[in-house]
N, C-alpha and C. Protein backbone atom coordinates (compact mmCIF):
# COMPACT_ATOMS: atom_id res chain seq x y z
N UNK A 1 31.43 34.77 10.28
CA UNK A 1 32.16 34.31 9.11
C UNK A 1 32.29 32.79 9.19
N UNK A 2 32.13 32.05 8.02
CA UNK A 2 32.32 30.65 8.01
C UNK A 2 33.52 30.17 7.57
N UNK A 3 34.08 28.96 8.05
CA UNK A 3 35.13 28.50 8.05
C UNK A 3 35.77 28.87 6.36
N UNK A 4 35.07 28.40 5.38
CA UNK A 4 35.43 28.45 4.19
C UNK A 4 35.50 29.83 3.69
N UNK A 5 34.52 30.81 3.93
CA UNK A 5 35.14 32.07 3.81
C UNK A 5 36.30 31.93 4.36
N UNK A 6 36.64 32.41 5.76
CA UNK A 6 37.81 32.80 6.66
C UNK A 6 39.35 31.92 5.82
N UNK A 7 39.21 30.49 5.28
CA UNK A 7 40.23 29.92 5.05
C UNK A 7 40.03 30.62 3.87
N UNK A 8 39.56 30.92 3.02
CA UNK A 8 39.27 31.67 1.55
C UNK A 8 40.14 32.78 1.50
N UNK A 9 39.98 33.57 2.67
CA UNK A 9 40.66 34.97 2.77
C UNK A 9 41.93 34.60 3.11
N UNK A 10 42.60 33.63 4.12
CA UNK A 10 43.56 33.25 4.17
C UNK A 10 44.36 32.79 3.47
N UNK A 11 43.71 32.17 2.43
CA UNK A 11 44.76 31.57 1.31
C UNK A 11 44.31 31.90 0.03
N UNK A 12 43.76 33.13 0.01
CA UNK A 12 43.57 33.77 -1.47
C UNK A 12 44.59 33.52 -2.77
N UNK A 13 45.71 33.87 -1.86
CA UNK A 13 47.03 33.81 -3.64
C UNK A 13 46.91 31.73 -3.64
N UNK A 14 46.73 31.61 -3.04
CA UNK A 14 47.13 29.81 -3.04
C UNK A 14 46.02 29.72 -4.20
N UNK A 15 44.53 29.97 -3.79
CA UNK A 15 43.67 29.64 -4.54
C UNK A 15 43.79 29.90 -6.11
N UNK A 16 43.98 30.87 -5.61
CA UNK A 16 44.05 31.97 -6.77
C UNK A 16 45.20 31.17 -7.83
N UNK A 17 46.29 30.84 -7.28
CA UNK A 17 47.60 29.82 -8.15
C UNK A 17 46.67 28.56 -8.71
N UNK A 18 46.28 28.06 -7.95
CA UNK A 18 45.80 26.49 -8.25
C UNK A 18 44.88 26.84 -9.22
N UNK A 19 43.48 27.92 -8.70
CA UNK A 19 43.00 27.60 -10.14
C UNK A 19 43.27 28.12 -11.35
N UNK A 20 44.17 29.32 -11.17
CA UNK A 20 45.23 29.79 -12.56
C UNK A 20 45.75 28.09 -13.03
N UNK A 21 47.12 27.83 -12.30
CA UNK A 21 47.05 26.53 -13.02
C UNK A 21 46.28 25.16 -13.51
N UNK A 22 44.97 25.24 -13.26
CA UNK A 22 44.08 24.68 -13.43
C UNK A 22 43.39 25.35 -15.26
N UNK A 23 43.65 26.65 -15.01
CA UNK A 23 43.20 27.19 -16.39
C UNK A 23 41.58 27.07 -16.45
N UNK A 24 40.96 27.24 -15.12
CA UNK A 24 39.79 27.00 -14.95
C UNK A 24 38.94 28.65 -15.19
N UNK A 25 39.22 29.25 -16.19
CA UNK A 25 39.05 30.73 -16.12
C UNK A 25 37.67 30.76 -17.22
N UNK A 26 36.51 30.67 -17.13
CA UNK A 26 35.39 31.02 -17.86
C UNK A 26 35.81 31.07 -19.24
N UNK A 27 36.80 31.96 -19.48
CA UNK A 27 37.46 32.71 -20.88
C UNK A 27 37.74 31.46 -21.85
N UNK A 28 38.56 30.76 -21.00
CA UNK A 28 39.38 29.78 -21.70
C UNK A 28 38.34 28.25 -22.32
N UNK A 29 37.49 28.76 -21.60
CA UNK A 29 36.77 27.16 -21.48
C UNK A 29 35.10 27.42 -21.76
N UNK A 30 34.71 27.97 -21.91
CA UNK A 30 32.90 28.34 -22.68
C UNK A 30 33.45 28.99 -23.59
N UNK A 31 32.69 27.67 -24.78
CA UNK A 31 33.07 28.38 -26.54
C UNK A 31 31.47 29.22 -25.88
N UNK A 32 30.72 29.23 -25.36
CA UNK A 32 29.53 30.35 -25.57
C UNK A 32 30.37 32.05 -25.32
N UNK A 33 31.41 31.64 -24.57
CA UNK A 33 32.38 33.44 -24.71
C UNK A 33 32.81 33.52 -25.91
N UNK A 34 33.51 32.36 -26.79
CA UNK A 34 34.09 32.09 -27.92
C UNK A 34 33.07 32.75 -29.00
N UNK A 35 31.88 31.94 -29.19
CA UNK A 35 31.02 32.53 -30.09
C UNK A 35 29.62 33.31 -29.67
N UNK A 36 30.03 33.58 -28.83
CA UNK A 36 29.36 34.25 -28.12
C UNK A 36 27.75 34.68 -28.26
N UNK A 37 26.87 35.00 -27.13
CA UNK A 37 25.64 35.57 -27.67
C UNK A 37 24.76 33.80 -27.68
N UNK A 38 25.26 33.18 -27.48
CA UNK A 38 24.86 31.86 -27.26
C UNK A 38 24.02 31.50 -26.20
N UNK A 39 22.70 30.99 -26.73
CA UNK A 39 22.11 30.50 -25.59
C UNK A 39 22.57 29.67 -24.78
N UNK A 40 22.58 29.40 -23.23
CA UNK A 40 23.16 28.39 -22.63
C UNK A 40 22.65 26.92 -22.15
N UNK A 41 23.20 26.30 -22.70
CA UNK A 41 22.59 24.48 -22.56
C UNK A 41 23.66 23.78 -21.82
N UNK A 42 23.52 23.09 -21.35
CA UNK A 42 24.46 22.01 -20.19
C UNK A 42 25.53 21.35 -21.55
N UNK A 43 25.24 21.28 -22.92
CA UNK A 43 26.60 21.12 -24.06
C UNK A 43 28.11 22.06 -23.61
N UNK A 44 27.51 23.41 -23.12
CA UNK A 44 28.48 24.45 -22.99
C UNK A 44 29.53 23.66 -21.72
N UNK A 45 29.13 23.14 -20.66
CA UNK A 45 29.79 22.23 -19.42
C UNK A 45 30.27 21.21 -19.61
N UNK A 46 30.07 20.39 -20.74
CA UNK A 46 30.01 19.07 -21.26
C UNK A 46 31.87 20.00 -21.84
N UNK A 47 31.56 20.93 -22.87
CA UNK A 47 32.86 21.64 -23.50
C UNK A 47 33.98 21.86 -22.46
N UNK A 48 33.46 22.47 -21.57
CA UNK A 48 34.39 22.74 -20.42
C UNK A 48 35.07 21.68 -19.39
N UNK A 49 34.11 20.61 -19.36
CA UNK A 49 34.95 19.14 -18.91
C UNK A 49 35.68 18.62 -19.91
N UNK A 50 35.41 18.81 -21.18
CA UNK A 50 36.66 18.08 -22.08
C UNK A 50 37.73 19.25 -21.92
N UNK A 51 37.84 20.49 -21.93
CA UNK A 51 39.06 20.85 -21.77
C UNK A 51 39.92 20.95 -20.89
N UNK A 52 39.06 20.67 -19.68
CA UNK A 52 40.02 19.91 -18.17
C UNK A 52 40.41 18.81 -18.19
N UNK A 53 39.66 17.45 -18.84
CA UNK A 53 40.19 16.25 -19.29
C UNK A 53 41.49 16.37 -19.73
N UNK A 54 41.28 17.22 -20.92
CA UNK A 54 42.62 16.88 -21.78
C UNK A 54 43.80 17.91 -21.18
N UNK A 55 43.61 18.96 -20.41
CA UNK A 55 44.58 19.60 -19.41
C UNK A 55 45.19 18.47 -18.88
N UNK A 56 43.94 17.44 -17.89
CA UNK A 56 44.85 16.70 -17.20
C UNK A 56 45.49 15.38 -17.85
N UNK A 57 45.45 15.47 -19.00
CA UNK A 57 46.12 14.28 -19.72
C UNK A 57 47.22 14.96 -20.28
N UNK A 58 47.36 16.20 -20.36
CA UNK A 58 49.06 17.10 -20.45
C UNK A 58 49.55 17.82 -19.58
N UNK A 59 48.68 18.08 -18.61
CA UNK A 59 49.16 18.87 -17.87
C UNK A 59 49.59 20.66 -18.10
N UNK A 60 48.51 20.87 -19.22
CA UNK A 60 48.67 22.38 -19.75
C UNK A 60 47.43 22.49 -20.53
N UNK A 61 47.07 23.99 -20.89
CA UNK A 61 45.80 24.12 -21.06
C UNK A 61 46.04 23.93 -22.48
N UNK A 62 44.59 23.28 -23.16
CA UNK A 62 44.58 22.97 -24.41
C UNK A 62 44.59 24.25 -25.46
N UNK A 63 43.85 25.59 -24.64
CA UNK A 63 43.59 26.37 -25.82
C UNK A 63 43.59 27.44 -25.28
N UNK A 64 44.76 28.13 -24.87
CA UNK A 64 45.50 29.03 -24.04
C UNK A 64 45.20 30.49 -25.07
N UNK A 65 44.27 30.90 -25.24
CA UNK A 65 43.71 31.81 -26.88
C UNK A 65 44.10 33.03 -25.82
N UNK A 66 45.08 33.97 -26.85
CA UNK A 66 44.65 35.30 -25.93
C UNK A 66 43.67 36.21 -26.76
N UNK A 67 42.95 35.86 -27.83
CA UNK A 67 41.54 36.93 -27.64
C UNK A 67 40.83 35.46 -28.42
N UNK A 68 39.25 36.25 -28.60
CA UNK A 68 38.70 35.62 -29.47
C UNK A 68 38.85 34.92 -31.12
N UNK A 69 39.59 35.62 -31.87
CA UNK A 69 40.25 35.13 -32.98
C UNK A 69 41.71 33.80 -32.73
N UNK A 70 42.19 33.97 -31.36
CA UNK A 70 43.11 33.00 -31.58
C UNK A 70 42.96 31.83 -30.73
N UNK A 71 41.80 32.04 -29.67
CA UNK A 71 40.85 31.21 -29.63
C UNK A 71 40.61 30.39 -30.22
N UNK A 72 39.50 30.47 -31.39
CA UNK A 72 39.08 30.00 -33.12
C UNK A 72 40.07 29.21 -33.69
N UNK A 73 41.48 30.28 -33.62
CA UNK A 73 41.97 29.33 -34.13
C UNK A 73 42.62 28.10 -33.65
N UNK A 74 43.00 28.09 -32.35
CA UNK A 74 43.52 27.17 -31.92
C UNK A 74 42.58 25.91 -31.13
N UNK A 75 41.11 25.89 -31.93
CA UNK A 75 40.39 25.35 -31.46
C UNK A 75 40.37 24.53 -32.81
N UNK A 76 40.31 25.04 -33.96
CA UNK A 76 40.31 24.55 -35.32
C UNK A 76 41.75 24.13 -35.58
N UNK A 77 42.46 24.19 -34.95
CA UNK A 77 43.88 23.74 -35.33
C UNK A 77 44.01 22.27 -35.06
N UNK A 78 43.25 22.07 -34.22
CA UNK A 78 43.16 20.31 -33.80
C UNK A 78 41.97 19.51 -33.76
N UNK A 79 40.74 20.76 -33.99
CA UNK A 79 39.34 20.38 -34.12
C UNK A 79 39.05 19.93 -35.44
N UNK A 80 39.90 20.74 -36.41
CA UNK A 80 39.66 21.47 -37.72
C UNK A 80 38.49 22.50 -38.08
N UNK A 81 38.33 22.40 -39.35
CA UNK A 81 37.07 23.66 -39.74
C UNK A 81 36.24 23.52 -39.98
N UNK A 82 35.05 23.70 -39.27
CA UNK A 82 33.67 22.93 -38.74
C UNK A 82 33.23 22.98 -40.44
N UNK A 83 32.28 22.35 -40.79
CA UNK A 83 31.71 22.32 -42.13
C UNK A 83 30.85 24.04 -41.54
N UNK A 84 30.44 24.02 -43.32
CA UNK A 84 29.36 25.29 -43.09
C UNK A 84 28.35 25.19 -42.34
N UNK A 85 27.67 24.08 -42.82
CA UNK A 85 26.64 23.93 -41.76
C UNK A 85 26.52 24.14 -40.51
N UNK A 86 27.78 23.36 -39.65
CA UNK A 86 28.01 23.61 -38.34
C UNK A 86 28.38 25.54 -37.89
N UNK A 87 29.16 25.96 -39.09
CA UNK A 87 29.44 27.51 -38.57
C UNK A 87 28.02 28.39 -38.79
N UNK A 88 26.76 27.65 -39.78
CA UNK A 88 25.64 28.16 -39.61
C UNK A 88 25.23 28.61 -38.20
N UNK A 89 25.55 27.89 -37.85
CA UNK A 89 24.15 27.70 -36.77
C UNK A 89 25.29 28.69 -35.45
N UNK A 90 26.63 28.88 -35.48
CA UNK A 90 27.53 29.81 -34.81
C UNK A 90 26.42 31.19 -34.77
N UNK A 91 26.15 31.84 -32.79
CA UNK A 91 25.41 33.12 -33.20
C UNK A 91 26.40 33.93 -33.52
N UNK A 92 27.00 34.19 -32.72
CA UNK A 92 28.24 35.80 -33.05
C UNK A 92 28.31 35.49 -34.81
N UNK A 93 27.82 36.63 -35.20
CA UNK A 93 28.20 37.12 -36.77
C UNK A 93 29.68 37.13 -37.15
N UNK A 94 30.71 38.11 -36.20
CA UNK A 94 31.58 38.06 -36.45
C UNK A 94 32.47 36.78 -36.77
N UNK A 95 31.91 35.67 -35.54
CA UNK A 95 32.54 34.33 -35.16
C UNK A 95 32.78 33.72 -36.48
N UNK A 96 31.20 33.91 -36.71
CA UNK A 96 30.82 32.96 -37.92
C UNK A 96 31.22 33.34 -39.40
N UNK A 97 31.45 34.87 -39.57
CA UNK A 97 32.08 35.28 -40.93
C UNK A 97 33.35 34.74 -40.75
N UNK A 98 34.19 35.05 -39.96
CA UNK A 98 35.54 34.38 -39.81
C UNK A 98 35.91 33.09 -40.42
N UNK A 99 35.21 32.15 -39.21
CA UNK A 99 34.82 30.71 -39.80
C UNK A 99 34.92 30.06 -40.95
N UNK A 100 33.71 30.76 -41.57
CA UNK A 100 33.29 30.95 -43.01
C UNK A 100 34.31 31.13 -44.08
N UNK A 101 34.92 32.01 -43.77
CA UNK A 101 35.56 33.07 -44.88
C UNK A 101 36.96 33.35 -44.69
N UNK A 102 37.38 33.98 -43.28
CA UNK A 102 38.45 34.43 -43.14
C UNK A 102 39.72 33.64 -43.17
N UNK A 103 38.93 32.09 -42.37
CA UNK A 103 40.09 31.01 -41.84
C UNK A 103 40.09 30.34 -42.90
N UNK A 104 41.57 29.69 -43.02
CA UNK A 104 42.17 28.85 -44.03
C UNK A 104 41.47 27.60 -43.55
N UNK A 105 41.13 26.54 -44.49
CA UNK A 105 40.40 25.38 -44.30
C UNK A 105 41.32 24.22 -43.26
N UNK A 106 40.99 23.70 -42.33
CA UNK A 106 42.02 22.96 -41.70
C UNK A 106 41.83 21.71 -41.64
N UNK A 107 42.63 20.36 -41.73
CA UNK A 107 42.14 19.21 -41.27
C UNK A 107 42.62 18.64 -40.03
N UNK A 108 41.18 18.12 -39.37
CA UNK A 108 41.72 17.88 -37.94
C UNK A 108 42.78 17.17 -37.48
N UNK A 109 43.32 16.93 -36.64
CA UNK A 109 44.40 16.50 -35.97
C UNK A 109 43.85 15.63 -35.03
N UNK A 110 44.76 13.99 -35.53
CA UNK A 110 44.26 12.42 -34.89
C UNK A 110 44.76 13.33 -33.54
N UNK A 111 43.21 12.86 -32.45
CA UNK A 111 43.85 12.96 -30.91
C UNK A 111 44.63 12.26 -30.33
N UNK A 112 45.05 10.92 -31.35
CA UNK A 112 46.22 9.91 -30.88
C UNK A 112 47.75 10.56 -31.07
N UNK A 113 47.79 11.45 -32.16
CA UNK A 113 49.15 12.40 -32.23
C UNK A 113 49.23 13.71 -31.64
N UNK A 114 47.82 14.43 -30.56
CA UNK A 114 48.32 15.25 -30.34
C UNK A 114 48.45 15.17 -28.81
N UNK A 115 47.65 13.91 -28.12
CA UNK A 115 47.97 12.59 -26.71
C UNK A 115 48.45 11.36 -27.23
N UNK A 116 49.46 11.81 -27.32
CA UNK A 116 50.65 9.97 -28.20
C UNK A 116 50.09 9.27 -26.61
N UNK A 117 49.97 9.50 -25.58
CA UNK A 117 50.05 8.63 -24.53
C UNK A 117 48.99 8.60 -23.50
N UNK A 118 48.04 9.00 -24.02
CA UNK A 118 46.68 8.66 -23.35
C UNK A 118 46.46 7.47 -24.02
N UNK A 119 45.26 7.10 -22.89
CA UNK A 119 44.40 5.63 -23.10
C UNK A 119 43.49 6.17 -24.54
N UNK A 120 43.76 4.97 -25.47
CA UNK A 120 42.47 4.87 -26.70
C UNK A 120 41.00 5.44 -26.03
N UNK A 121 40.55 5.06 -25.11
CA UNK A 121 38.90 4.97 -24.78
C UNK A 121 39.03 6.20 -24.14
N UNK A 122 40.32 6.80 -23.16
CA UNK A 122 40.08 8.35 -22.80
C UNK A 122 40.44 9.42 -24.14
N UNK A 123 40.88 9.03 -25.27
CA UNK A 123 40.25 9.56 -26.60
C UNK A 123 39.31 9.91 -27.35
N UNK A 124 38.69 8.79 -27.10
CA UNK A 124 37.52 8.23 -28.09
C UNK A 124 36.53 9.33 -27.11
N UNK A 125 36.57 9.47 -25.52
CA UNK A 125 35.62 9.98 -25.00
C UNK A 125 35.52 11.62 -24.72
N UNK A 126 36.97 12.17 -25.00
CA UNK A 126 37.52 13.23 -25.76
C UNK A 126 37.08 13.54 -26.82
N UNK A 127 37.20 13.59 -27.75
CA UNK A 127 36.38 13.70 -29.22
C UNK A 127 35.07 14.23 -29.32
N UNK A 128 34.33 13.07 -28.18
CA UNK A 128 32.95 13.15 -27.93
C UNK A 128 32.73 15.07 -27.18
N UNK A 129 33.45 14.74 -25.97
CA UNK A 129 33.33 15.94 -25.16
C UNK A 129 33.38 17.31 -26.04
N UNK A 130 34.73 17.51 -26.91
CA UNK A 130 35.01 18.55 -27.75
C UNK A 130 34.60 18.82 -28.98
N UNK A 131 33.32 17.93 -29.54
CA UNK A 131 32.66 18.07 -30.43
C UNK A 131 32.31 19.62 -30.74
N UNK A 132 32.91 19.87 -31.88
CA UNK A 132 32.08 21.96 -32.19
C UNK A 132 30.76 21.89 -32.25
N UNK A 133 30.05 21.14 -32.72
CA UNK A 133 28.89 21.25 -32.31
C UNK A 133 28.35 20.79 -31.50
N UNK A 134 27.83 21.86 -30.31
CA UNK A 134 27.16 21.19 -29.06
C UNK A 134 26.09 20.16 -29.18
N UNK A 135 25.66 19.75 -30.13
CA UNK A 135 24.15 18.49 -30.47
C UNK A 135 25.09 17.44 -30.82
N UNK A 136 26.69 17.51 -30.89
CA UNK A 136 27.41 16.40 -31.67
C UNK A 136 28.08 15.81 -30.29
N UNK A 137 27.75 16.81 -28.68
CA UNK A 137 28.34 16.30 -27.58
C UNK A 137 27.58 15.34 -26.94
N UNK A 138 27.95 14.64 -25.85
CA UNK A 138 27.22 13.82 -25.14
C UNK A 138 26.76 14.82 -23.56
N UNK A 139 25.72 14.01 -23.30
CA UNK A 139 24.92 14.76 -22.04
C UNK A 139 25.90 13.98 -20.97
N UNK A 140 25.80 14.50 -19.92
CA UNK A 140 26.63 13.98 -18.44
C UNK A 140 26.13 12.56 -18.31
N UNK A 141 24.82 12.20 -18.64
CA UNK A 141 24.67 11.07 -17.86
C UNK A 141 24.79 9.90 -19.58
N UNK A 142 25.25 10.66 -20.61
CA UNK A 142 25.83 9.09 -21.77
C UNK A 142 27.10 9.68 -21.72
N UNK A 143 27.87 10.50 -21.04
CA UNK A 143 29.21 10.67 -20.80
C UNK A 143 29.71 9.47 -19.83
N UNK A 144 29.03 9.43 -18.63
CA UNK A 144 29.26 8.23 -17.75
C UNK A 144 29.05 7.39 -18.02
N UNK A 145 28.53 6.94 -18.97
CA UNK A 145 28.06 5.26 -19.81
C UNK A 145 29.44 4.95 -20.64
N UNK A 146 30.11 5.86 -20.82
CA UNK A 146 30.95 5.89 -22.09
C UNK A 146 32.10 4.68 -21.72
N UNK A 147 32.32 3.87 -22.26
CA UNK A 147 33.28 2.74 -21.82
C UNK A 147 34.41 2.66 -21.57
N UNK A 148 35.18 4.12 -20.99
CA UNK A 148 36.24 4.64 -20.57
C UNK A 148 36.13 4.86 -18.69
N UNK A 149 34.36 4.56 -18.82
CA UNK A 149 34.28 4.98 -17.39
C UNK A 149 33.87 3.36 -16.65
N UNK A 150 34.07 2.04 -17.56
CA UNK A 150 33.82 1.00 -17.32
C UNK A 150 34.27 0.27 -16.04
N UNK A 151 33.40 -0.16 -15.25
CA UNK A 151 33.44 -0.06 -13.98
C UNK A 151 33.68 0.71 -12.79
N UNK A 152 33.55 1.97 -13.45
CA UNK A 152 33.79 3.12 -12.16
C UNK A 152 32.73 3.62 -11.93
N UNK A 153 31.86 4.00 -13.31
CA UNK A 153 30.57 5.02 -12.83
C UNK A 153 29.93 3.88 -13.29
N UNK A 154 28.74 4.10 -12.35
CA UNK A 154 27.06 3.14 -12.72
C UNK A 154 26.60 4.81 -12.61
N UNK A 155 25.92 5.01 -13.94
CA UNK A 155 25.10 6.19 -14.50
C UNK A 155 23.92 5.90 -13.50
N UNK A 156 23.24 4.74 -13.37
CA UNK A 156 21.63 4.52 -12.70
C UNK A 156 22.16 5.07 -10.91
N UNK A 157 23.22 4.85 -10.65
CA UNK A 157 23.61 5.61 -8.74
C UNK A 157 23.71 7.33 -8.92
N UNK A 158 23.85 7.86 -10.39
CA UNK A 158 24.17 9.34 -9.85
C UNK A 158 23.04 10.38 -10.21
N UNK A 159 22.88 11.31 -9.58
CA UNK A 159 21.86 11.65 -9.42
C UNK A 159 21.80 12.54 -10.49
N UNK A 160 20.55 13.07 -10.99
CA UNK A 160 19.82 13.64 -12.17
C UNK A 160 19.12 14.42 -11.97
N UNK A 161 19.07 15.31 -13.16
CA UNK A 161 17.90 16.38 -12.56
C UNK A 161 17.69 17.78 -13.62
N UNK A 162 16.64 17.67 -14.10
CA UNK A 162 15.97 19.14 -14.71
C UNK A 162 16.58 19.99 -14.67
N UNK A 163 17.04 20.79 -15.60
CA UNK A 163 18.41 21.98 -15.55
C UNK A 163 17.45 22.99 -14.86
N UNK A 164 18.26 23.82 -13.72
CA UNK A 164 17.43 24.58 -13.01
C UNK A 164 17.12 25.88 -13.81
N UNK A 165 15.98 26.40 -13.84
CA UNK A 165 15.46 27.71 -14.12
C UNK A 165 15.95 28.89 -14.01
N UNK A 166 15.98 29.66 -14.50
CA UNK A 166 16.29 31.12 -14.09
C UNK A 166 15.79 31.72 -12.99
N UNK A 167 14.38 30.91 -13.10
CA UNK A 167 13.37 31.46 -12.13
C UNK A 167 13.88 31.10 -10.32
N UNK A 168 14.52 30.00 -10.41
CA UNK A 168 15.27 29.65 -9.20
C UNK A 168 16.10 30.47 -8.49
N UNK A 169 16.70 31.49 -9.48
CA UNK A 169 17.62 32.42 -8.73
C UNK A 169 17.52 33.92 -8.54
N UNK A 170 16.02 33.83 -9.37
CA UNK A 170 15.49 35.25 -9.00
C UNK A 170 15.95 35.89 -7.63
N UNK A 171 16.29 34.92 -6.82
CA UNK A 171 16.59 35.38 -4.90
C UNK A 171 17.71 36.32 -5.58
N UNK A 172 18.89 35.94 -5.86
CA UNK A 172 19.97 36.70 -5.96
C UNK A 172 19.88 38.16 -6.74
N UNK A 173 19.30 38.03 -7.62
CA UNK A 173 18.83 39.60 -8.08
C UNK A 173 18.49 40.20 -6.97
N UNK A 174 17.39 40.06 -6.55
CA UNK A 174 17.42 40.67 -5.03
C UNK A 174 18.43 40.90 -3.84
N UNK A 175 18.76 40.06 -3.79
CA UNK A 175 19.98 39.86 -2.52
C UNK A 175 21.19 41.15 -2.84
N UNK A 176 21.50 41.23 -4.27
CA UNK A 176 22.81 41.78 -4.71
C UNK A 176 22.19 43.14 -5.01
N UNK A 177 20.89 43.10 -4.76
CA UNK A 177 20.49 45.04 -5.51
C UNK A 177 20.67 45.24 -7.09
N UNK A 178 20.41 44.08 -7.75
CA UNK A 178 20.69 44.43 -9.03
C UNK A 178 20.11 45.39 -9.68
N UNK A 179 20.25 46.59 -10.84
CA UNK A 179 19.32 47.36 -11.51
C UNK A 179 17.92 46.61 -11.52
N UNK A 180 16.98 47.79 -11.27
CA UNK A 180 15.31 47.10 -11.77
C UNK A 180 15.01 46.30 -10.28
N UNK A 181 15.72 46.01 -8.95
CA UNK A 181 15.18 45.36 -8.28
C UNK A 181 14.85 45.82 -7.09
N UNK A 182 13.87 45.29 -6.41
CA UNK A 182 13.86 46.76 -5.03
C UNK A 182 14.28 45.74 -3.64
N UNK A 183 14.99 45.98 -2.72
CA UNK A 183 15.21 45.68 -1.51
C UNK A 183 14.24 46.20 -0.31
N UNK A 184 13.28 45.69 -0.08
CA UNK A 184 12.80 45.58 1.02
C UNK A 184 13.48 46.09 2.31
């Protein structure tokens, strides 16, 4: 057993607290669970760092949804209501009739009134992150360019790299015995 297991098992409820209060729970934070049926692109991570951002600029989770409908809404409550276009291109049917049809039209909410006391430029780079449409977010490496990160990150020192394949983890299908795979 390795150290990090063994301390793992040892302090399970600790972990287990921190990242509860962290609100770091898949559920809460990939709109691809939200609208689900979504192909996955590095936009979906880009989503999930703005809603830890702005956790840690209140210190509580931004969009505490207990199902998928209140989710939606409390994503549009400060996002507002994506144009049609943008709920086009939403896969989940259901997501997107909702969207469409069900929800009352909303207008977004200045991120300066709903963080009276964040920095302007950790706003401005907020906005960016929580864009509803993932083509309207920034990639990790014009996230670090962003002039909130001015003089901390040099984008050209951090390292880069080809989103890995599926094909890369073919090992683990194997390893875990998944249906369809044979163990040697």
């Amino acid at each position: 057993m390795d150290f990090f297991t063994e301390y793992a098992d040892a302090n399970r409820n600790k972990i287990q607290e921190v990242i509860g209060k962290a609100n770091v729970y898949h559920r809460d934070l990939k709109p691809k669970n939200i609208l689900a049926n979504a192909i996955y692109t590095t936009a979906i991570d880009i989503w999930s760092i703005g809603c830890i951002f702005a956790e840690v600029l209140t210190g509580k989770p931004l969009f505490p949804g207990k199902n998928v409908v209140h989710q939606l809404d409390l994503m549009t409550d400060l996002l507002g209501t994506p144009s049609l276009d943008k709920v086009s291109r939403v896969w989940n049917e259901k997501a997107r009739r909702y969207l469409s049809s069900s929800m009352r039209k909303k207008q977004p909410v200045p991120f300066t009134q709903k963080f009276p006391n964040a920095d302007p430029l950790a706003l401005k780079l907020l906005e960016r992150l929580l864009a509803f449409d993932p083509k309207d977010r920034p990639t990790a490496e014009e996230a670090l360019t962003d002039p909130y990160f001015k003089g901390l990150a040099k984008a050209e020192r951090e390292p880069s790299c080809q989103p890995i394949t599926k094909l890369e983890f073919e090992f683990e299908r194997h390893e875990r015995g998944y249906p369809g795979t044979h163990i040697p």
